[in-house]
Protein backbone atom coordinates (compact mmCIF):
# COMPACT_ATOMS: atom_id res chain seq x y z
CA UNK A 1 0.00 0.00 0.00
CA UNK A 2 2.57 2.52 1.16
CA UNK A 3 4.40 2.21 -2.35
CA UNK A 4 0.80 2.51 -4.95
CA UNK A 5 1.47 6.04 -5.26
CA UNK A 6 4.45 5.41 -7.10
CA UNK A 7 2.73 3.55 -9.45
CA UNK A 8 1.02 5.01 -13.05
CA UNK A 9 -3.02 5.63 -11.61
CA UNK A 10 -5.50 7.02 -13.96
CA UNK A 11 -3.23 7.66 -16.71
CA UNK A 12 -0.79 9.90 -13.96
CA UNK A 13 2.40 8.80 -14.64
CA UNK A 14 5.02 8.81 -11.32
CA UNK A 15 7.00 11.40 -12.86
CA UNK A 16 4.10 13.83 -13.41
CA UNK A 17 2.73 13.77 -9.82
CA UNK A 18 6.47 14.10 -8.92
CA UNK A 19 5.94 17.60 -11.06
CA UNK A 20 2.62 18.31 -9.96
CA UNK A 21 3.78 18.04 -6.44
CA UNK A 22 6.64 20.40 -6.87
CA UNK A 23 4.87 22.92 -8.08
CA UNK A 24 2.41 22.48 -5.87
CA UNK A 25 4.91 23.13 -3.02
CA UNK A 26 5.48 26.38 -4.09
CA UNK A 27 2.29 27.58 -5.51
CA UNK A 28 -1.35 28.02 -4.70
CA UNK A 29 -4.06 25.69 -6.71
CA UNK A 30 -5.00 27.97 -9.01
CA UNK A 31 -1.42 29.62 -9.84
CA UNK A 32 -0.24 26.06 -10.26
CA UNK A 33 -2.86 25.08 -12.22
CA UNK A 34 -1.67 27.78 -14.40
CA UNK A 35 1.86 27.17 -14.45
CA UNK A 36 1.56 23.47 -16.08
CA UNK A 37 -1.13 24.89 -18.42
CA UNK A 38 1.09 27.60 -20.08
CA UNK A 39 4.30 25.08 -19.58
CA UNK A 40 2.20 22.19 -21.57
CA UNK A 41 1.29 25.08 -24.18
CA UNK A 42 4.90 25.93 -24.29
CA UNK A 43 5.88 21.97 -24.99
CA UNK A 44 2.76 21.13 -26.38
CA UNK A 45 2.07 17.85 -24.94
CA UNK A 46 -1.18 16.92 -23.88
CA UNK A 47 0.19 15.67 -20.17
CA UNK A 48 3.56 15.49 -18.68
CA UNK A 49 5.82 13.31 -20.09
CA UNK A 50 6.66 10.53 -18.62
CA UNK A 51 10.59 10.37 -18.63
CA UNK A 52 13.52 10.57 -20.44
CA UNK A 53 14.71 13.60 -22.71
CA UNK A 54 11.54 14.85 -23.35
CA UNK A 55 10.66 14.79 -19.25
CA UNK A 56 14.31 17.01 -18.97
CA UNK A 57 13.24 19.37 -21.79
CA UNK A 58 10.11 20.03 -20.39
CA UNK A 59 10.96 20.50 -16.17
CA UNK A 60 14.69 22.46 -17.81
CA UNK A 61 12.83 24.79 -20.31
CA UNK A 62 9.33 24.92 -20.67
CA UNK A 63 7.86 24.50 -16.83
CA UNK A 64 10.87 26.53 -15.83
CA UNK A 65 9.91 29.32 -18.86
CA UNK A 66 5.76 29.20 -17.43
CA UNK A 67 7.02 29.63 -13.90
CA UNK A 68 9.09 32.40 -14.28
CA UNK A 69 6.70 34.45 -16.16
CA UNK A 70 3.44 33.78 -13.53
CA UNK A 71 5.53 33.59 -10.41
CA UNK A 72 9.29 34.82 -10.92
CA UNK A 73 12.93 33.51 -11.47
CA UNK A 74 13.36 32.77 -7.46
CA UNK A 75 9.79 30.38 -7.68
CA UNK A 76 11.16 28.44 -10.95
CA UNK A 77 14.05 27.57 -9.21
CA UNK A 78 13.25 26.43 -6.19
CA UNK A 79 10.68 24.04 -8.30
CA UNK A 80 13.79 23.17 -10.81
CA UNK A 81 16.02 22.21 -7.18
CA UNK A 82 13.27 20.19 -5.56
CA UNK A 83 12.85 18.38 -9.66
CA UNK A 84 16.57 17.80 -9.32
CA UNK A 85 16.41 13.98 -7.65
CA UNK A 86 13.93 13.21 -10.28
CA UNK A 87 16.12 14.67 -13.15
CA UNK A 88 19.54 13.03 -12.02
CA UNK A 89 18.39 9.57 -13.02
CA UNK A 90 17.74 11.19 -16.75
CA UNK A 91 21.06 10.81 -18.29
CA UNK A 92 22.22 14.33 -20.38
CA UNK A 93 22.82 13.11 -24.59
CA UNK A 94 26.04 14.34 -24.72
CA UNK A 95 28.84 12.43 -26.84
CA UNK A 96 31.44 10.92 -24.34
CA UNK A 97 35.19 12.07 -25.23
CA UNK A 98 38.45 10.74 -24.15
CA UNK A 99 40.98 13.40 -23.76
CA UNK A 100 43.70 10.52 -23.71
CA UNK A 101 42.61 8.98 -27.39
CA UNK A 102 44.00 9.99 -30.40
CA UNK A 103 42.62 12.25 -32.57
CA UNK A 104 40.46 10.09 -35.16
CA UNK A 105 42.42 11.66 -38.28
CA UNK A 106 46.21 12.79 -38.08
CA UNK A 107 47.26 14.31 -41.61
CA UNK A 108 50.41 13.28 -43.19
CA UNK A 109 53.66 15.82 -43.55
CA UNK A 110 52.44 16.49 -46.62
CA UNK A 111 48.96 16.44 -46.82
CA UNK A 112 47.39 19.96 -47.61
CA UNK A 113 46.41 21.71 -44.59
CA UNK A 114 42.82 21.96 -45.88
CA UNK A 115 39.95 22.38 -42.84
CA UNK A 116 36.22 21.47 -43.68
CA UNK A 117 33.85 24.72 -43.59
CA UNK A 118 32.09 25.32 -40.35
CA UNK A 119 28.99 23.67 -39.68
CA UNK A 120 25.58 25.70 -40.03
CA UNK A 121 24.19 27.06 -37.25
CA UNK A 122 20.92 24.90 -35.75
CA UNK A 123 17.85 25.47 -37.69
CA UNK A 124 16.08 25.42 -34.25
CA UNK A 125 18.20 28.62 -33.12
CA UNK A 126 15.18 31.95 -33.26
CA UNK A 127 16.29 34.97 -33.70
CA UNK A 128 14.29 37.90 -31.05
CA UNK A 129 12.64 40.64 -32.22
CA UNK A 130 11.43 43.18 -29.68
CA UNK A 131 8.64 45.58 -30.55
CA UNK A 132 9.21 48.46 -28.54
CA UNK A 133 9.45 52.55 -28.38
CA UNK A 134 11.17 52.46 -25.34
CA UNK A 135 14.84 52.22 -26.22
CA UNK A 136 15.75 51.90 -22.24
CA UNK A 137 14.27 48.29 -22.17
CA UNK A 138 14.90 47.31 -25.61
CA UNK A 139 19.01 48.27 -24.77
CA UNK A 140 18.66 46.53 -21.69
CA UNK A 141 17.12 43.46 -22.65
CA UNK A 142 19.90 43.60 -25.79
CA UNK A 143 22.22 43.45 -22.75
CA UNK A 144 20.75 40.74 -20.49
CA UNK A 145 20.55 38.47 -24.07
CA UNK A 146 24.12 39.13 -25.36
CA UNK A 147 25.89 36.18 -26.46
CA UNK A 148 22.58 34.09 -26.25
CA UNK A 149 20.58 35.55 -28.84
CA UNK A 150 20.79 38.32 -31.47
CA UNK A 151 17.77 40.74 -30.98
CA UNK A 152 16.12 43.11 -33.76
CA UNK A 153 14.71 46.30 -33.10
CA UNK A 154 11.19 46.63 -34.62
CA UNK A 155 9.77 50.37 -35.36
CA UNK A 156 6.68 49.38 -36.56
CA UNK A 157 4.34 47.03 -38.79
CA UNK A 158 6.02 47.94 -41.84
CA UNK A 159 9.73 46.94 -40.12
CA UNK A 160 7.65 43.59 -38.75
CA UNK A 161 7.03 42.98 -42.31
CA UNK A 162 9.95 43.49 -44.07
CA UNK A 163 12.14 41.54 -40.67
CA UNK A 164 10.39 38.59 -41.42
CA UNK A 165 10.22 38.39 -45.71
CA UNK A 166 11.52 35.46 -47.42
CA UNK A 167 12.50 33.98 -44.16
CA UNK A 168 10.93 30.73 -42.77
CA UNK A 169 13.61 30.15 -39.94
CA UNK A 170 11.76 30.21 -36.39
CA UNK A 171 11.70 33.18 -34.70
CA UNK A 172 10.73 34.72 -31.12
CA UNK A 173 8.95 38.34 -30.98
CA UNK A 174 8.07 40.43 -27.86
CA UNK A 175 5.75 42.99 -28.33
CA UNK A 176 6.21 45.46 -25.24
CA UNK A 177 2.16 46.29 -24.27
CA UNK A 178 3.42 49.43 -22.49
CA UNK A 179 5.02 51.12 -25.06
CA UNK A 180 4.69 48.87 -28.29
CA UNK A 181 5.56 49.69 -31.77
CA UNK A 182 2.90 47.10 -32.73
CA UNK A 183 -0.37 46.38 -31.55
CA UNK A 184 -0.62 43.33 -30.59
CA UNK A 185 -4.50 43.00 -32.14
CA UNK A 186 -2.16 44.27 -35.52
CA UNK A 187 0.10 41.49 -35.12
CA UNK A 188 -3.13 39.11 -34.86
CA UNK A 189 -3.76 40.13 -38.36
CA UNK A 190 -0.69 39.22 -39.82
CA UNK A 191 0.01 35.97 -37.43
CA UNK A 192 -0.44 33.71 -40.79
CA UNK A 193 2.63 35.70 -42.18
CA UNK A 194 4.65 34.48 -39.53
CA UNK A 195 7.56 32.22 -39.80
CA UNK A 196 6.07 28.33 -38.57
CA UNK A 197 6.52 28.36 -35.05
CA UNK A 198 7.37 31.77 -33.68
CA UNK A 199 6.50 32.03 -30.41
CA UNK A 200 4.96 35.70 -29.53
CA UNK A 201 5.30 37.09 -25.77
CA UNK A 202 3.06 40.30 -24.88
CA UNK A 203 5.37 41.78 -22.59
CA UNK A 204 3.01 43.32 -19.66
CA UNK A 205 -0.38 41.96 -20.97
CA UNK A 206 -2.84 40.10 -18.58
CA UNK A 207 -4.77 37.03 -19.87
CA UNK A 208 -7.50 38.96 -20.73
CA UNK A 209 -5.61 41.09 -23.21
CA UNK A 210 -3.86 37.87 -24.63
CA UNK A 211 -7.18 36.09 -25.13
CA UNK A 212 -8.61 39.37 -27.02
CA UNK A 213 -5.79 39.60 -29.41
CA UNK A 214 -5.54 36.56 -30.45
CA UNK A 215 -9.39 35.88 -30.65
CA UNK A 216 -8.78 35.48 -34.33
CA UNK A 217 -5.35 33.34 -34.63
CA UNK A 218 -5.74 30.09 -35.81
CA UNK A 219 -3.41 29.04 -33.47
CA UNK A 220 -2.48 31.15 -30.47
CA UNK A 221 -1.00 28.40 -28.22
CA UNK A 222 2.40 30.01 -28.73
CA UNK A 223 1.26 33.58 -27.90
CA UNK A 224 2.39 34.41 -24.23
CA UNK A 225 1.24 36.33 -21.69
CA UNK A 226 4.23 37.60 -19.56
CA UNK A 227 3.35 38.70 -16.34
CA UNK A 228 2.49 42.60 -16.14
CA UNK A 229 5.28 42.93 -13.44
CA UNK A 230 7.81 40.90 -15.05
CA UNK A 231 11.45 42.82 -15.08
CA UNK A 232 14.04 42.71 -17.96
CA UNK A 233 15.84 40.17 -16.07
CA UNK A 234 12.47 38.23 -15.73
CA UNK A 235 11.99 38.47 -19.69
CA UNK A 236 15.45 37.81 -20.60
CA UNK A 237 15.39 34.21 -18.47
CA UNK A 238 11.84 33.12 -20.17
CA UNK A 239 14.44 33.74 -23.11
CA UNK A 240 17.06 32.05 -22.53
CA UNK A 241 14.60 29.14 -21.65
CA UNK A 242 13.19 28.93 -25.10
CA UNK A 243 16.05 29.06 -27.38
């Protein structure tokens, strides 16, 4: 008896009552509730998965990215250190290399010195646009993202449209609801134009406002609120989470 609750009930797997229960610990029912709705959006699966990769994808990025947007960085990580047990049995994918071994190719004396061209970057990699007439937070959140992501400064619909022409790469746009170059019930309009799978954060819009701009996209399951209090800092981690 004192082990069933280990054991997959209902269709709950162990591992997402294990997640359930951590963010539980930190969260009332109805912010919680929240949380692993937007983090499912964000991953879209239809429950938590049940282990491996696609368990550490999901607690690392996505439940981490919902968390810090409806509660803050400090409450996504004390729900990523109490996930940590459950995580260390997930081994990381990373190829295993022997500093001791030979390289796998040693060129003869004279063998032209001739090095293959650099791999492409990842097709996954989304470039951030940032819709904003305030140039303090669109410097500062340049800052916070240097080195992680190159951001693009967007003056309006017209410099929406021409940013994303031709290109089908995936890309990640914040539209600052403060002070925003583009409204986000403007960008509704256009969200078929969109590169497949951009993601679209309303920086400072309440769930309200998110569900009345995006009352006409086809699919608005990557359309974000962020938090209405939510710092550069607290933007700039939600970042880093998604790329």
């Amino acid at each position: 008896m004192g082990e069933a609750r280990h054991s997959q009930v209902g269709g709950v797997t162990p591992a997402a009552e294990t997640v359930r229960e951590a963010v539980a610990a930190v969260a009332a029912p109805e912010v919680a509730a929240r949380i692993l709705r937007r983090a499912l959006h964000l991953a879209q699966e239809s429950e938590v998965p049940p282990g491996g990769s696609r368990l550490r994808v999901f607690v690392e990025h996505h439940l981490r990215a919902a968390t810090t947007f409806v509660m803050g960085e400090d409450a996504a990580t004390a729900i990523r250190d109490q996930l940590a047990p459950l995580l260390v049995r997930i081994p990381t994918i990373a190829p295993a290399i022997a500093l001791d071994e030979p390289p796998l190719l040693e060129l003869e004396a004279d063998t032209p010195s001739i090095l293959p061209d650099p791999l492409p970057e990842p097709a996954t990699l989304r470039r951030v646009l940032v819709a904003t007439l305030d140039e303090d937070r669109n410097v500062a959140l340049r800052r916070a993202l240097r080195g992680i992501a190159e951001t693009e400064a967007i003056e309006d619909v017209v410099a929406l449209l021409d940013a994303i022409e031709g290109r089908s790469d995936n890309l990640l746009l914040i539209i600052d609801c403060e002070d925003p170059s583009v409204q986000p019930t403007t960008l509704a309009t256009i969200a078929p134009d969109l590169p497949v799978e951009s993601i679209v954060v309303l920086w400072g819009a309440s769930e309200e406002e998110l569900d009345a701009a995006t009352v006409l996209v086809p699919d608005s399951s990557r359309w974000i609120a962020c938090d209405q209090t939510a710092e550069v800092d607290s933007v700039a981690s939600m970042v880093r989470a998604l790329l």
